[in-house]
N, C-alpha and C. Protein backbone atom coordinates (compact mmCIF):
# COMPACT_ATOMS: atom_id res chain seq x y z
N UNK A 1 25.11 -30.85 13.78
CA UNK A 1 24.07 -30.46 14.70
C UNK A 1 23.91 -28.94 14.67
N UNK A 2 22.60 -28.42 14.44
CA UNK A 2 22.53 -27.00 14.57
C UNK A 2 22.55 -26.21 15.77
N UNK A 3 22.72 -25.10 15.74
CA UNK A 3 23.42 -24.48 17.36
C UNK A 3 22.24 -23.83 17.70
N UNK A 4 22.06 -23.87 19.07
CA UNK A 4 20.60 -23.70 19.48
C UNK A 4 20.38 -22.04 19.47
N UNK A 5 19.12 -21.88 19.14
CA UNK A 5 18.68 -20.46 18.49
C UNK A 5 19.42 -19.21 17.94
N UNK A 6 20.03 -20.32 16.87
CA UNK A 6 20.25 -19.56 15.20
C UNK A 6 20.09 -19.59 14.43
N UNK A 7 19.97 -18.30 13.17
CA UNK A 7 19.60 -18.97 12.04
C UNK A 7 19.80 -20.06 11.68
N UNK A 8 19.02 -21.21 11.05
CA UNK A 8 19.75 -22.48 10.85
C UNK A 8 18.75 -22.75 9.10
N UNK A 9 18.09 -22.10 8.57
CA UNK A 9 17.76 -22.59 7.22
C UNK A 9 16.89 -21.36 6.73
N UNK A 10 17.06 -20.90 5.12
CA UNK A 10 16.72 -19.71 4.37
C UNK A 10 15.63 -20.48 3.86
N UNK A 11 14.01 -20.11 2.83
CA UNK A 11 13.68 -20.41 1.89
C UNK A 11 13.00 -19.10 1.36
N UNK A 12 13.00 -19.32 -0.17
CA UNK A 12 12.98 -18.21 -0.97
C UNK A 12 12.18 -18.73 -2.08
N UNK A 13 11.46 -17.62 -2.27
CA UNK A 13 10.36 -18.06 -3.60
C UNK A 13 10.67 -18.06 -4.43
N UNK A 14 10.11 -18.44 -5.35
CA UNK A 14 10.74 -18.91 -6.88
C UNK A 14 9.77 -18.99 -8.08
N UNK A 15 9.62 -18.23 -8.95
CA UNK A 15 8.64 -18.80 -10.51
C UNK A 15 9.21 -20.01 -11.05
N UNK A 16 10.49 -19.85 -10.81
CA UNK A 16 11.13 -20.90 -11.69
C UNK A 16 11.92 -21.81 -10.43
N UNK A 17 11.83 -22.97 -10.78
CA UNK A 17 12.56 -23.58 -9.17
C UNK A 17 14.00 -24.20 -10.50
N UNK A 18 13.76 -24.21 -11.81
CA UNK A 18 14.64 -24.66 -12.78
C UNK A 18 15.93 -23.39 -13.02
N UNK A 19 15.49 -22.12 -13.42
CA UNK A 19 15.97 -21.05 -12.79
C UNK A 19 16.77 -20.95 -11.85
N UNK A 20 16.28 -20.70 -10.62
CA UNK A 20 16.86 -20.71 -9.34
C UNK A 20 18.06 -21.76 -9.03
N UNK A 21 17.99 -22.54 -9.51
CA UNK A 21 19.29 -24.13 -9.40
C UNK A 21 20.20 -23.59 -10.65
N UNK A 22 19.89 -23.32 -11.76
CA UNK A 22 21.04 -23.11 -12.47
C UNK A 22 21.84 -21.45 -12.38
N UNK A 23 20.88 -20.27 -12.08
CA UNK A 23 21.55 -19.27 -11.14
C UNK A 23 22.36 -19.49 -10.03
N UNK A 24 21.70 -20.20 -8.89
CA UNK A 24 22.90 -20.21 -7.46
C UNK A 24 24.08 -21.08 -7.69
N UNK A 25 23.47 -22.36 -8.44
CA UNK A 25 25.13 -23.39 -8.95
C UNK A 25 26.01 -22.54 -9.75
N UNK A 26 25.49 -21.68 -10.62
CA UNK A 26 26.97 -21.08 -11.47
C UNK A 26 27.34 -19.93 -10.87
N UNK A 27 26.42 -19.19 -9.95
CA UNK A 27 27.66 -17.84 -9.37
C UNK A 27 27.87 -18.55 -7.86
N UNK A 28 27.55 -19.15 -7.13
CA UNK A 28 27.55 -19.31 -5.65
C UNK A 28 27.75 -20.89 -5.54
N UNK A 29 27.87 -21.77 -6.55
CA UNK A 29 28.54 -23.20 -6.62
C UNK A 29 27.49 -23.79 -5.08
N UNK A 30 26.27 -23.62 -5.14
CA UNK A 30 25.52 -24.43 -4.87
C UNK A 30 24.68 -25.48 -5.12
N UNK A 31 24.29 -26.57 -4.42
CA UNK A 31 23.94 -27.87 -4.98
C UNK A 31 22.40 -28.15 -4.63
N UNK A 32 21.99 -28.88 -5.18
CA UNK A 32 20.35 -28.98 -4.86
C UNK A 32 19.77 -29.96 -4.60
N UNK A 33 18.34 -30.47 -3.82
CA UNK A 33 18.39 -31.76 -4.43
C UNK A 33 16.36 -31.37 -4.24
N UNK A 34 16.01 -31.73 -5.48
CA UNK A 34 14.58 -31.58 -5.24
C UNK A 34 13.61 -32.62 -4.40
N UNK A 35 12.60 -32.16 -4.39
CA UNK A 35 11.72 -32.72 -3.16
C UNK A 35 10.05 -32.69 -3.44
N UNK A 36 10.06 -33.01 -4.66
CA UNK A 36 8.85 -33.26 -5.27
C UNK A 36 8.93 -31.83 -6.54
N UNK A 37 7.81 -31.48 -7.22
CA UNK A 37 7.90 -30.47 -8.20
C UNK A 37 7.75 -28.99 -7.75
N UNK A 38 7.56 -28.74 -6.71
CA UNK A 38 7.34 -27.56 -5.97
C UNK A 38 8.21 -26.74 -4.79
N UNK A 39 9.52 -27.82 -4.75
CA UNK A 39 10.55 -27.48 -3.46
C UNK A 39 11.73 -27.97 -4.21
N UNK A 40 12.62 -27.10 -3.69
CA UNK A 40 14.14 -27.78 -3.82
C UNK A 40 15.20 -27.18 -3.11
N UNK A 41 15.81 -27.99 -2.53
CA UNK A 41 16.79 -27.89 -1.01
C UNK A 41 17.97 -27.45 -1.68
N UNK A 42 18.82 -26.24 -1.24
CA UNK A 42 20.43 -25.93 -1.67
C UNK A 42 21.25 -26.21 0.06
N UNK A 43 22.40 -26.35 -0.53
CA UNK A 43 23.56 -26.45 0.21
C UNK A 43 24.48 -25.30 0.23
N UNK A 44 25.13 -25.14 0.53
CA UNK A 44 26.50 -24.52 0.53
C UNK A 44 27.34 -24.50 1.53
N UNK A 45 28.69 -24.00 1.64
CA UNK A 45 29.62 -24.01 2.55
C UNK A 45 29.32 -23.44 3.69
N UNK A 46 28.21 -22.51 3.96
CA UNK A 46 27.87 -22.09 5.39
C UNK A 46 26.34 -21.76 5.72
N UNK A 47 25.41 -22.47 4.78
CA UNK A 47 23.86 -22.16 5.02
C UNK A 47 23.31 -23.24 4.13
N UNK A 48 22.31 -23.73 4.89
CA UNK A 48 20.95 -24.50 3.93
C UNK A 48 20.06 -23.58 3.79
N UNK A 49 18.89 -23.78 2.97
CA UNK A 49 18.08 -23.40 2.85
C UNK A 49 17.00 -24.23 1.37
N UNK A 50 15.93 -23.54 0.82
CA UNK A 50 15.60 -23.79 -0.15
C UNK A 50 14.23 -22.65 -0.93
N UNK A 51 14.39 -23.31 -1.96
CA UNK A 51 12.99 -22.31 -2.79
C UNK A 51 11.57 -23.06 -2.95
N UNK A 52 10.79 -22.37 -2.80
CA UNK A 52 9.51 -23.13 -2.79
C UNK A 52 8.57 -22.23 -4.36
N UNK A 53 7.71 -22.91 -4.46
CA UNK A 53 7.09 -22.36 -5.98
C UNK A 53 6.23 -21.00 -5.09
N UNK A 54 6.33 -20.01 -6.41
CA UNK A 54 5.60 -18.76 -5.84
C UNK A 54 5.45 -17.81 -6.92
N UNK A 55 4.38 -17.25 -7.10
CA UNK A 55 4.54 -15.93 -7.55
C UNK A 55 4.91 -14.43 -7.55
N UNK A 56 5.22 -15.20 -5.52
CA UNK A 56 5.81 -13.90 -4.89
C UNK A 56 7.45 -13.75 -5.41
N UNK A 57 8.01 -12.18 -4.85
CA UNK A 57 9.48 -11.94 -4.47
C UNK A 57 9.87 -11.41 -3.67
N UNK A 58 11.01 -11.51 -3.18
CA UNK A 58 11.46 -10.89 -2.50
C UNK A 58 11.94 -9.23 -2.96
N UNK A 59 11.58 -8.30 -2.01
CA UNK A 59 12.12 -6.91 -2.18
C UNK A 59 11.81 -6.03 -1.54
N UNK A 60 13.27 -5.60 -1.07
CA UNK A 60 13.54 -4.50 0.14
C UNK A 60 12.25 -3.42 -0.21
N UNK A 61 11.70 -3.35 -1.03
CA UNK A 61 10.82 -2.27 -1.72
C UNK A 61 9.26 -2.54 -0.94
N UNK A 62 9.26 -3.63 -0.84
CA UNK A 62 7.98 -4.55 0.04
C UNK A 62 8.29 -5.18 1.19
N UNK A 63 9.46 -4.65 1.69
CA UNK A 63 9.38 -5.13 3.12
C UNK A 63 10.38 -6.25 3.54
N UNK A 64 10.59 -6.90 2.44
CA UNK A 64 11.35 -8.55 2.95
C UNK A 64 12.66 -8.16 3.40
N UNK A 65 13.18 -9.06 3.93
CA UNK A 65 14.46 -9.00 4.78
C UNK A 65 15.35 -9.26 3.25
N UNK A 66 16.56 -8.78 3.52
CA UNK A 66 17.75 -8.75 2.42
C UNK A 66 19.02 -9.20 2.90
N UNK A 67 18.83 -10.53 1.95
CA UNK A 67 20.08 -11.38 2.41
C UNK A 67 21.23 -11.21 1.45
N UNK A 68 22.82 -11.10 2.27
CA UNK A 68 23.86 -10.28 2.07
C UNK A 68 24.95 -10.89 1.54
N UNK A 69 24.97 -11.21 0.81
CA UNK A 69 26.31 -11.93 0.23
C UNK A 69 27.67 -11.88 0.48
N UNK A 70 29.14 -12.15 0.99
CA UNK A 70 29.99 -11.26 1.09
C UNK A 70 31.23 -11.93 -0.18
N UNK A 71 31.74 -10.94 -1.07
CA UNK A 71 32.79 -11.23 -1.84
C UNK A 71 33.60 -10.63 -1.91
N UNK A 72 34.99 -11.49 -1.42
CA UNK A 72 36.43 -10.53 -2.06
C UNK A 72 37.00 -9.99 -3.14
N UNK A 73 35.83 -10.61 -4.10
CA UNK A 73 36.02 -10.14 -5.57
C UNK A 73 34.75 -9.22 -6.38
N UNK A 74 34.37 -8.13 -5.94
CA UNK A 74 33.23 -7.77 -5.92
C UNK A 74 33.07 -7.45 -7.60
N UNK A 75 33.85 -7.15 -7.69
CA UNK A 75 33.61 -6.90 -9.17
C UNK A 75 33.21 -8.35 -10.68
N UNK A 76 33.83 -9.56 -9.79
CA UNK A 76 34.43 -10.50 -10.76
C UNK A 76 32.95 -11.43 -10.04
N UNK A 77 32.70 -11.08 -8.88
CA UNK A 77 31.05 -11.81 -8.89
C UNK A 77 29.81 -10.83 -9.23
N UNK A 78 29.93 -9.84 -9.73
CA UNK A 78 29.03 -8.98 -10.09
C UNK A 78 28.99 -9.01 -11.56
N UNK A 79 29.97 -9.56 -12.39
CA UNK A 79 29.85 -10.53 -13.64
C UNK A 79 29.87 -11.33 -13.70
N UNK A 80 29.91 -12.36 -12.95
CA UNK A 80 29.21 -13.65 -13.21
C UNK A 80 27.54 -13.87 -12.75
N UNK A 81 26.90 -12.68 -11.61
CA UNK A 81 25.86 -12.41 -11.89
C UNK A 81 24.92 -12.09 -13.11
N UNK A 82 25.76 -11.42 -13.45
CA UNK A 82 25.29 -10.87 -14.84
C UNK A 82 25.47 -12.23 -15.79
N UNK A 83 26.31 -12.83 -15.98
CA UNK A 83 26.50 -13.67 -17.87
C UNK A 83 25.39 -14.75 -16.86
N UNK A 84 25.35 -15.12 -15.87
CA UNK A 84 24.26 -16.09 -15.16
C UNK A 84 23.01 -15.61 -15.61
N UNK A 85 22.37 -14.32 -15.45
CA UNK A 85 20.94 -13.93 -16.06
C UNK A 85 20.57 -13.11 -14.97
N UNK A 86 20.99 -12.75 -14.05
CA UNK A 86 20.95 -12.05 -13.10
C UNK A 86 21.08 -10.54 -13.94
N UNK A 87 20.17 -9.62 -12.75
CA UNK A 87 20.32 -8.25 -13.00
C UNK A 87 20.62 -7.62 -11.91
N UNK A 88 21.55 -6.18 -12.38
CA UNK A 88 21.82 -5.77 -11.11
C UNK A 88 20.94 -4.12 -10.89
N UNK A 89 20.34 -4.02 -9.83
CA UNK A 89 19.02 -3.51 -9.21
C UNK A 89 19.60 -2.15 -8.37
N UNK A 90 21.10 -2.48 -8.43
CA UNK A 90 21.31 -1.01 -7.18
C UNK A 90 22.78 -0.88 -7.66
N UNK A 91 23.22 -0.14 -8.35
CA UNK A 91 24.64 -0.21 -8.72
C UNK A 91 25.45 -0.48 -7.50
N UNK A 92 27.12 -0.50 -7.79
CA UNK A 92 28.10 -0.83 -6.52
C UNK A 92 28.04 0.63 -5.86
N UNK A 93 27.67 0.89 -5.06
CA UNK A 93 28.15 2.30 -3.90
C UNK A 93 28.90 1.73 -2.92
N UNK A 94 29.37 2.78 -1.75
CA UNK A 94 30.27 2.59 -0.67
C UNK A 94 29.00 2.56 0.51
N UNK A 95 29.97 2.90 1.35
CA UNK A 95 29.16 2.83 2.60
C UNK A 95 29.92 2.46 3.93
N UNK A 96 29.59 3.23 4.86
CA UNK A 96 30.85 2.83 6.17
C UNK A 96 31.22 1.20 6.19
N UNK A 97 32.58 1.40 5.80
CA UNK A 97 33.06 0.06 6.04
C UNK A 97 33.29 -0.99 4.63
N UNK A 98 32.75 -0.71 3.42
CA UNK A 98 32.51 -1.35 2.00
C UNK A 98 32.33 -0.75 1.08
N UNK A 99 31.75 -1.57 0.11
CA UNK A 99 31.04 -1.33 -1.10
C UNK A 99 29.73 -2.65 -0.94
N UNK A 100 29.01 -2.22 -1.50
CA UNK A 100 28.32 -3.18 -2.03
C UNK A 100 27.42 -2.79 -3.38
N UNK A 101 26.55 -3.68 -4.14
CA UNK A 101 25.67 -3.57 -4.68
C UNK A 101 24.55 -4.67 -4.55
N UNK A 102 23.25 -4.28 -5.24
CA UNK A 102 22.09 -5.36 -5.66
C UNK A 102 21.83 -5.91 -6.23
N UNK A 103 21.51 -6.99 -6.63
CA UNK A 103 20.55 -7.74 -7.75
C UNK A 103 19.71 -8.53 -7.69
N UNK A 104 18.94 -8.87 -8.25
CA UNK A 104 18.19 -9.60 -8.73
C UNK A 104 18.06 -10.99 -9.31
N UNK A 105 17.61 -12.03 -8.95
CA UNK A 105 17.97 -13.48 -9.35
C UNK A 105 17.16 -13.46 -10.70
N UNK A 106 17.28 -14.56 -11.62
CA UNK A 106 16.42 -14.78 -12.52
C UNK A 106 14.70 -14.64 -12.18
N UNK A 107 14.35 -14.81 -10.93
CA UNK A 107 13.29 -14.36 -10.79
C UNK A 107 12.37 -13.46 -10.25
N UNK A 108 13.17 -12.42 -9.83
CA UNK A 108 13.23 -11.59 -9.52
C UNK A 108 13.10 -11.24 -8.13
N UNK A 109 14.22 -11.89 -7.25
CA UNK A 109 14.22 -12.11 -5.57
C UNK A 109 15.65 -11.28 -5.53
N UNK A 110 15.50 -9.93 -4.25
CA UNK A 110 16.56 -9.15 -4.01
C UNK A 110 17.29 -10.10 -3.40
N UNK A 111 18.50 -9.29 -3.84
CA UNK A 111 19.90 -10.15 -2.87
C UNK A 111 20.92 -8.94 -3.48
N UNK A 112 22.04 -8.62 -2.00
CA UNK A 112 23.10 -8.10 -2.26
C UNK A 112 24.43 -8.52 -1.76
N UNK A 113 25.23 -8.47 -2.59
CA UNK A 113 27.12 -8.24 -2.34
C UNK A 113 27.77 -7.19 -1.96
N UNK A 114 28.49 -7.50 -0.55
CA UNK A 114 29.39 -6.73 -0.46
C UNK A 114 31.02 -7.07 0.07
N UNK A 115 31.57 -5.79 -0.05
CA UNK A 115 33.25 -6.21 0.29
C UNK A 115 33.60 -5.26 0.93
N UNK A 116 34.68 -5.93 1.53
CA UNK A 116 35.51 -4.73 2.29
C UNK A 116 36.86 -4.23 1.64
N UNK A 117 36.93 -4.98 0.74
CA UNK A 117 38.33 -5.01 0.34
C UNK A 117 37.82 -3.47 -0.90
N UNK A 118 39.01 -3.22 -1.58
CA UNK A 118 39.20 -1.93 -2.39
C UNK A 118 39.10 -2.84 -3.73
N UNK A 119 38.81 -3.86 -4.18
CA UNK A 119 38.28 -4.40 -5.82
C UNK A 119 37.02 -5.55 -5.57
């Protein structure tokens, strides 16, 4: 049951909705299940959401909100971004309290990682 007025579901645009499923399953081991040719629903351990067909993207550059990844291994998911097809858009910097960096999904929708830890 979802908890009353909270976030409770993401969706994110997509060129590729084929893309988008084989990016989030190999760095973020999320699962999908489509919903005709134009939608497809992910899972994961602490958020639903899904991608819908678009020509739009997301980017802090235009305004959209920037959703934050957090990893204890910042370095070791910032290559598996990469061999996935992902690009990264803002190198790793610090910042009170972390590091983080940016990237880019296969279709070119911002998203960043960060850590607290020192690797």
């Amino acid at each position: 049951m979802a908890d009353h007025e909270t976030i409770n579901y993401l969706e994110f645009p997509a060129r590729d909705l084929a893309a988008s499923k084989d990016f989030f399953s190999r760095v973020f081991t999320w699962s999908f299940i489509d919903y005709g040719p134009e939608y497809t629903a992910f899972s994961s351990a602490t958020m639903e959401g899904g991608f819908f067909l678009s020509t739009e993207v997301m980017s802090t550059a235009k305004g959209s909100a920037l959703v934050v990844f957090y990893s204890s291994q910042l370095e070791q998911t910032l290559e598996k971004i990469l061999a996935s097809g992902g690009t990264i858009i803002k190198p790793t910097f610090s910042f009170p309290g972390g590091r983080r960096f940016h990237f880019a999904d296969p279709n070119g929708n911002e998203f960043a990682v960060w850590s607290d830890l020192g690797n």
